[in-house]
N, C-alpha and C. Protein backbone atom coordinates (compact mmCIF):
# COMPACT_ATOMS: atom_id res chain seq x y z
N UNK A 1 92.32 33.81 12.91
CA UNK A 1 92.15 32.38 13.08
C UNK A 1 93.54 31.74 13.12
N UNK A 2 93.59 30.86 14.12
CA UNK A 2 94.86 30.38 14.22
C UNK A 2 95.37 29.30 13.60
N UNK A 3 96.23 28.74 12.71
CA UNK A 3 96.60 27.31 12.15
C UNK A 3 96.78 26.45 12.87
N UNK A 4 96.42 25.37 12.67
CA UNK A 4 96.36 24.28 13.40
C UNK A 4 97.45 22.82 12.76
N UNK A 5 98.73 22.94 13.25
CA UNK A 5 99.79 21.90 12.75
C UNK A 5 100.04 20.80 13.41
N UNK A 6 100.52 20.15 13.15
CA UNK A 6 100.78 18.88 13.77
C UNK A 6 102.17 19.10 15.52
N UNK A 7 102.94 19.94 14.69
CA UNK A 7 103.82 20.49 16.10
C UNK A 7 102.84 20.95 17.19
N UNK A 8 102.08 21.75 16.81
CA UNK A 8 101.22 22.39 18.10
C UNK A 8 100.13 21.35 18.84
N UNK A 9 99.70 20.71 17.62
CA UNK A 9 98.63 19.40 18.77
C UNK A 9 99.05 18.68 19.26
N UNK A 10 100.48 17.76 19.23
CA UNK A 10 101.10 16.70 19.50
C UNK A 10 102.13 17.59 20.50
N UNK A 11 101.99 17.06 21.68
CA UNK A 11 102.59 17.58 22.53
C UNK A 11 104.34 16.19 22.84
N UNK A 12 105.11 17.34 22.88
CA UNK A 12 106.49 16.32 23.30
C UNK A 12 106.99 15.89 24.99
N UNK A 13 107.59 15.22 25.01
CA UNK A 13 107.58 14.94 26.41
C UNK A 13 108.21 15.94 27.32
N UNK A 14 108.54 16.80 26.34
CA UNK A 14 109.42 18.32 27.33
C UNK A 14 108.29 18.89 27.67
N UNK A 15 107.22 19.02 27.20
CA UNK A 15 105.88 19.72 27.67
C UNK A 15 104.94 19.28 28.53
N UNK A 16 104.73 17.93 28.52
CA UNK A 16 104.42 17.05 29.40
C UNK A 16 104.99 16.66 30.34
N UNK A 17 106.38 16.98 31.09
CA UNK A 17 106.86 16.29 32.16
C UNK A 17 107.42 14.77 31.52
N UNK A 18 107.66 14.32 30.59
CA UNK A 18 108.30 13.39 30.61
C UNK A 18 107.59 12.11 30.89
N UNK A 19 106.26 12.06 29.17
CA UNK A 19 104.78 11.31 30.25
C UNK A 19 105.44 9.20 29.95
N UNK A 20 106.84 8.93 29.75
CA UNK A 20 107.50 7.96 29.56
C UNK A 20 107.86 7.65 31.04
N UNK A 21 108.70 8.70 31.67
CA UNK A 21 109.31 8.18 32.47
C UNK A 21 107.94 8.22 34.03
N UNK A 22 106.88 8.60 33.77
CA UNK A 22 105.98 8.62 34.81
C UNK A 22 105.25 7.21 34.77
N UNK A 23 105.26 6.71 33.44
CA UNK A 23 104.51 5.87 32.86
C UNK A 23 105.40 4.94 33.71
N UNK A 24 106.25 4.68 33.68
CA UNK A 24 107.54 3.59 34.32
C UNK A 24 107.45 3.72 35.81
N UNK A 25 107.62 5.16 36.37
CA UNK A 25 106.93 4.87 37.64
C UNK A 25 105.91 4.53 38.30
N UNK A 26 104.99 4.66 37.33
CA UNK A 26 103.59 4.39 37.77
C UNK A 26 103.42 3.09 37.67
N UNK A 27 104.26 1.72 36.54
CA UNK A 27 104.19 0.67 36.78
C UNK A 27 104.86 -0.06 37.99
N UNK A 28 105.92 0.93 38.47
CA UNK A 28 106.86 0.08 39.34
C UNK A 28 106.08 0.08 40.54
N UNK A 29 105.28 1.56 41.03
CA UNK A 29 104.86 1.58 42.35
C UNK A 29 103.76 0.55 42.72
N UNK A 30 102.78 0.61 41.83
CA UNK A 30 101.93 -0.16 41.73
C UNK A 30 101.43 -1.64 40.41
N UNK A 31 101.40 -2.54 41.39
CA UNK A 31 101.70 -4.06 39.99
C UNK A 31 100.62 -4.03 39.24
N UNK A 32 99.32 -3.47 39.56
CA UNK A 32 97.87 -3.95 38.83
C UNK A 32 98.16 -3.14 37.93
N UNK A 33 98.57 -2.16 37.06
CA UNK A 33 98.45 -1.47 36.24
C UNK A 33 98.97 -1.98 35.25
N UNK A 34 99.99 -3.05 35.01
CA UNK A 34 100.06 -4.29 34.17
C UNK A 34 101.30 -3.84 33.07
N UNK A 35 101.69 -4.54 32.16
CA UNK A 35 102.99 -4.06 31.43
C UNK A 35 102.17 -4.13 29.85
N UNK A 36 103.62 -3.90 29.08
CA UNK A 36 103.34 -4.93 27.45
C UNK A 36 102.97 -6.22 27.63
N UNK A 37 103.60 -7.38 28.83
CA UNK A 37 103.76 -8.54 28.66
C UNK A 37 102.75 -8.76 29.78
N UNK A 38 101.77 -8.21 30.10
CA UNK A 38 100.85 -8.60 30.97
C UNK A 38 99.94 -9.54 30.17
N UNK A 39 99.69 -11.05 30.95
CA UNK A 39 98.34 -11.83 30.05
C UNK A 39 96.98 -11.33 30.48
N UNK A 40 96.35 -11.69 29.89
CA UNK A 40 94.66 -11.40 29.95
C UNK A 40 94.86 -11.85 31.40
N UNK A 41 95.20 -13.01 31.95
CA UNK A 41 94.61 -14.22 32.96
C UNK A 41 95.13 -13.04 34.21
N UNK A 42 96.30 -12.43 33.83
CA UNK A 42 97.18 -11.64 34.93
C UNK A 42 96.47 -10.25 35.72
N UNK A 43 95.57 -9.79 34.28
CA UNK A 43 95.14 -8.79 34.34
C UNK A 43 93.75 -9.00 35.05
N UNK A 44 93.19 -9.98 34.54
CA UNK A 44 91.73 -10.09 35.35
C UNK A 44 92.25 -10.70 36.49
N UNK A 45 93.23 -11.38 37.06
CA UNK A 45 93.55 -11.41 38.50
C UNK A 45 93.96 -10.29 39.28
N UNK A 46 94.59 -9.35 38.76
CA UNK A 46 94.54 -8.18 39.57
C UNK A 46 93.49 -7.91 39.72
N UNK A 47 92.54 -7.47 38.63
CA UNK A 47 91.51 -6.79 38.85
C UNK A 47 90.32 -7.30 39.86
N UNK A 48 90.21 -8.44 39.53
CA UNK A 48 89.32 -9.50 41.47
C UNK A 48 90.14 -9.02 42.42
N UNK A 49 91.31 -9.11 42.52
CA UNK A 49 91.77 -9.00 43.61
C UNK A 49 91.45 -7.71 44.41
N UNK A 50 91.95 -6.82 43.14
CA UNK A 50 91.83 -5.02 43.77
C UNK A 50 90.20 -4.98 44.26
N UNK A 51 88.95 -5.70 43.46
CA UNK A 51 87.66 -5.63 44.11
C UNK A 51 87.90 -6.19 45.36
N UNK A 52 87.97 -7.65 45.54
CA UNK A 52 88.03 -8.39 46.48
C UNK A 52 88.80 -7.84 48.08
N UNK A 53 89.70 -6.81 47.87
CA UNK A 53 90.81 -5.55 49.13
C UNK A 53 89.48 -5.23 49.11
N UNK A 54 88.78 -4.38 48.34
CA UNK A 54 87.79 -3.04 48.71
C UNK A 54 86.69 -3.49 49.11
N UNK A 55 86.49 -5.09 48.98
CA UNK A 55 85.11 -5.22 50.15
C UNK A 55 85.39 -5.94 51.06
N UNK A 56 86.37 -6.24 51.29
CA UNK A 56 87.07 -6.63 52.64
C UNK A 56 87.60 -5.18 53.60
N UNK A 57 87.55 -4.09 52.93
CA UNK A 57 88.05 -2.86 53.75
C UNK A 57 86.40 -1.78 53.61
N UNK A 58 85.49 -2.58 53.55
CA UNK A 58 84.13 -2.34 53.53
C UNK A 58 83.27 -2.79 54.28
N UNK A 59 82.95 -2.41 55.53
CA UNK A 59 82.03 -3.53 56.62
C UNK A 59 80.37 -3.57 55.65
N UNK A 60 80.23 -2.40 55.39
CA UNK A 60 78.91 -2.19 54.68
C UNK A 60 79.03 -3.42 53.53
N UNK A 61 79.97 -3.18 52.75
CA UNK A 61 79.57 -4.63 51.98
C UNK A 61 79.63 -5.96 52.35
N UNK A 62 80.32 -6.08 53.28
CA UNK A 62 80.41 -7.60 53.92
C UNK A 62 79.30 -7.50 54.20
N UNK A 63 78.47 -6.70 55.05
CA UNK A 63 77.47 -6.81 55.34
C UNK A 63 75.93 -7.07 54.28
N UNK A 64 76.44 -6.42 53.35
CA UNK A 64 75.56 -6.59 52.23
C UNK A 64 75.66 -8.30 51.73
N UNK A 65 76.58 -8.42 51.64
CA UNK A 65 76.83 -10.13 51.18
C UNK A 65 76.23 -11.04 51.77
N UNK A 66 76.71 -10.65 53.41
CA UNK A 66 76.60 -11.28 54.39
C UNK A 66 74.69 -11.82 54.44
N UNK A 67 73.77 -10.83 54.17
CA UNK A 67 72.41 -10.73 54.14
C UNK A 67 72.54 -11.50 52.61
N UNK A 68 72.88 -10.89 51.79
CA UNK A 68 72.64 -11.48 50.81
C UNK A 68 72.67 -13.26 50.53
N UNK A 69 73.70 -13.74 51.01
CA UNK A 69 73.97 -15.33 51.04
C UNK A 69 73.42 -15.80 52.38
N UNK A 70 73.21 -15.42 53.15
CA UNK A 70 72.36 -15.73 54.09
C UNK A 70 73.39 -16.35 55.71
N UNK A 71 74.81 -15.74 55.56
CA UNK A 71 75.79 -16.13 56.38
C UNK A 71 76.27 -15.16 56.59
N UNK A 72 77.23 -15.25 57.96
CA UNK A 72 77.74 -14.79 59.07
C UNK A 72 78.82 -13.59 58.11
N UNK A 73 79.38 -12.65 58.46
CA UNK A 73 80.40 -11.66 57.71
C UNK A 73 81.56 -12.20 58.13
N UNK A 74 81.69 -13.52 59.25
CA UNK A 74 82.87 -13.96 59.51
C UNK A 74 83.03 -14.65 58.14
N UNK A 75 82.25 -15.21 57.87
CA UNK A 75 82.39 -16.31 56.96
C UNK A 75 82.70 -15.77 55.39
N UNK A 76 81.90 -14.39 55.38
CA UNK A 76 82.20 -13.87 54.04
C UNK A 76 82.98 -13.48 54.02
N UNK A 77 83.98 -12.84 54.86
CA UNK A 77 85.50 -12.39 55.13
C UNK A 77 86.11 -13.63 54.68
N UNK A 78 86.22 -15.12 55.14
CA UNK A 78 86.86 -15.95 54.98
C UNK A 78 87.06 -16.70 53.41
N UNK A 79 86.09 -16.58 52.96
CA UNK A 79 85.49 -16.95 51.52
C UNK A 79 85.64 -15.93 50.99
N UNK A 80 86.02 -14.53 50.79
CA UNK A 80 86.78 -13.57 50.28
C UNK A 80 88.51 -13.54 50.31
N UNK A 81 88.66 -13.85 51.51
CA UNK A 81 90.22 -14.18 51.63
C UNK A 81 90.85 -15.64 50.55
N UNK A 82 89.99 -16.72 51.35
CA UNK A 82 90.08 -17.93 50.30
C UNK A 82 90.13 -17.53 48.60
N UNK A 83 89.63 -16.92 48.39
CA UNK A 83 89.29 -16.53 46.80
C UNK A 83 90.35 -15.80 46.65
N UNK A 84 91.05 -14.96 47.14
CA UNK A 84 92.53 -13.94 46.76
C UNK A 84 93.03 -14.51 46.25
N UNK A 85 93.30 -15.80 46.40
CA UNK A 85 94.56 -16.99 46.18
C UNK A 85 94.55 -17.26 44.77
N UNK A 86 93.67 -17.83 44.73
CA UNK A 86 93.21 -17.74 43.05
C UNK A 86 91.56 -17.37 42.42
N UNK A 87 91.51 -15.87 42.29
CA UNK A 87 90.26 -15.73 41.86
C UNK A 87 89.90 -16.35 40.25
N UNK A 88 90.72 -16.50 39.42
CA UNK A 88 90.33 -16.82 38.12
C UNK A 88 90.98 -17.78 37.72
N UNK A 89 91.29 -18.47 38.77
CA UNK A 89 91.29 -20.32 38.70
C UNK A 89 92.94 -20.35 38.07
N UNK A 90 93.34 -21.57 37.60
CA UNK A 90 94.93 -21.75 37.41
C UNK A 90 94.87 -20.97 36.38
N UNK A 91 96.65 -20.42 35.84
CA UNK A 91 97.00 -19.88 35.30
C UNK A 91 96.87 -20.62 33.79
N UNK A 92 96.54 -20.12 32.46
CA UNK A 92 96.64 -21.31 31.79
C UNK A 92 97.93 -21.54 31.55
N UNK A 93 98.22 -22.58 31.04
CA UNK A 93 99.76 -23.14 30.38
C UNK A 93 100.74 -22.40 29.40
N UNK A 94 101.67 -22.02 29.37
CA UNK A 94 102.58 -21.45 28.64
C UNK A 94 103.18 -22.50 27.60
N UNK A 95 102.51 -21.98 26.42
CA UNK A 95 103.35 -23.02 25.33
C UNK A 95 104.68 -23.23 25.08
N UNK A 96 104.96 -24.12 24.85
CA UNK A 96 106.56 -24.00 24.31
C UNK A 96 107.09 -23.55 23.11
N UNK A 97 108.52 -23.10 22.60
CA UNK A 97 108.55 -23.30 21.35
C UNK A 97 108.63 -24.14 20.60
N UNK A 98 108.31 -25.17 20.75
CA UNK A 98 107.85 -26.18 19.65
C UNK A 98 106.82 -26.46 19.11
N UNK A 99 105.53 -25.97 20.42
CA UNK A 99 104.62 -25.93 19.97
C UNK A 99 104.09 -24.63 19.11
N UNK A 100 105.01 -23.63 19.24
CA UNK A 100 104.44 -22.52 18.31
C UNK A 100 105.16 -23.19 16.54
N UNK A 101 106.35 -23.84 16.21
CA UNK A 101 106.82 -24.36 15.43
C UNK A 101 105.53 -25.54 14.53
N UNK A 102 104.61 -25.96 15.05
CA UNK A 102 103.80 -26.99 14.53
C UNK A 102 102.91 -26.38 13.75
């Protein structure tokens, strides 16, 4: 039976490829994957958005919509595009430090 230590389960980044510096590339290549300093508001805007690409690069779902709301797929294309801009409405406000001081 073999012992089971903390060195052997916890793997270091020499064993892993270095899972820090992938982590860093993987934020740079792509923005939706979000940081430390990502807000909630930032994160659920990527995330509409990345839906909102994949049924615009989907005729089947436009088409599904399209039946569904009872309009043209021109139109649901357009009202999908319109919505990119801001799917989860304004950003909220960034406090100041004074107001964290009160």
């Amino acid at each position: 039976m073999q012992r089971t230590t903390l060195r052997t389960m916890a793997p270091n980044n020499q064993q892993n490829g270095g899972s820090f510096s992938q982590l860093e590339s993987l934020h740079a290549r792509y923005v939706g994957t979000g940081h430390a300093g990502t807000t909630q508001h930032e994160w659920a805007t990527n995330q509409h958005r990345d839906s909102i690409a994949c049924y615009l690069g989907r005729p089947s779902m436009l088409q599904y919509f399209a039946v569904a709301e009872g309009i043209s797929m021109g139109r649901v294309k357009l009202n999908l595009l319109e919505k990119m801009h801001r799917p989860c409405g304004e950003p909220p406000k960034k406090k100041s430090l004074d107001e964290f001081a009160k």
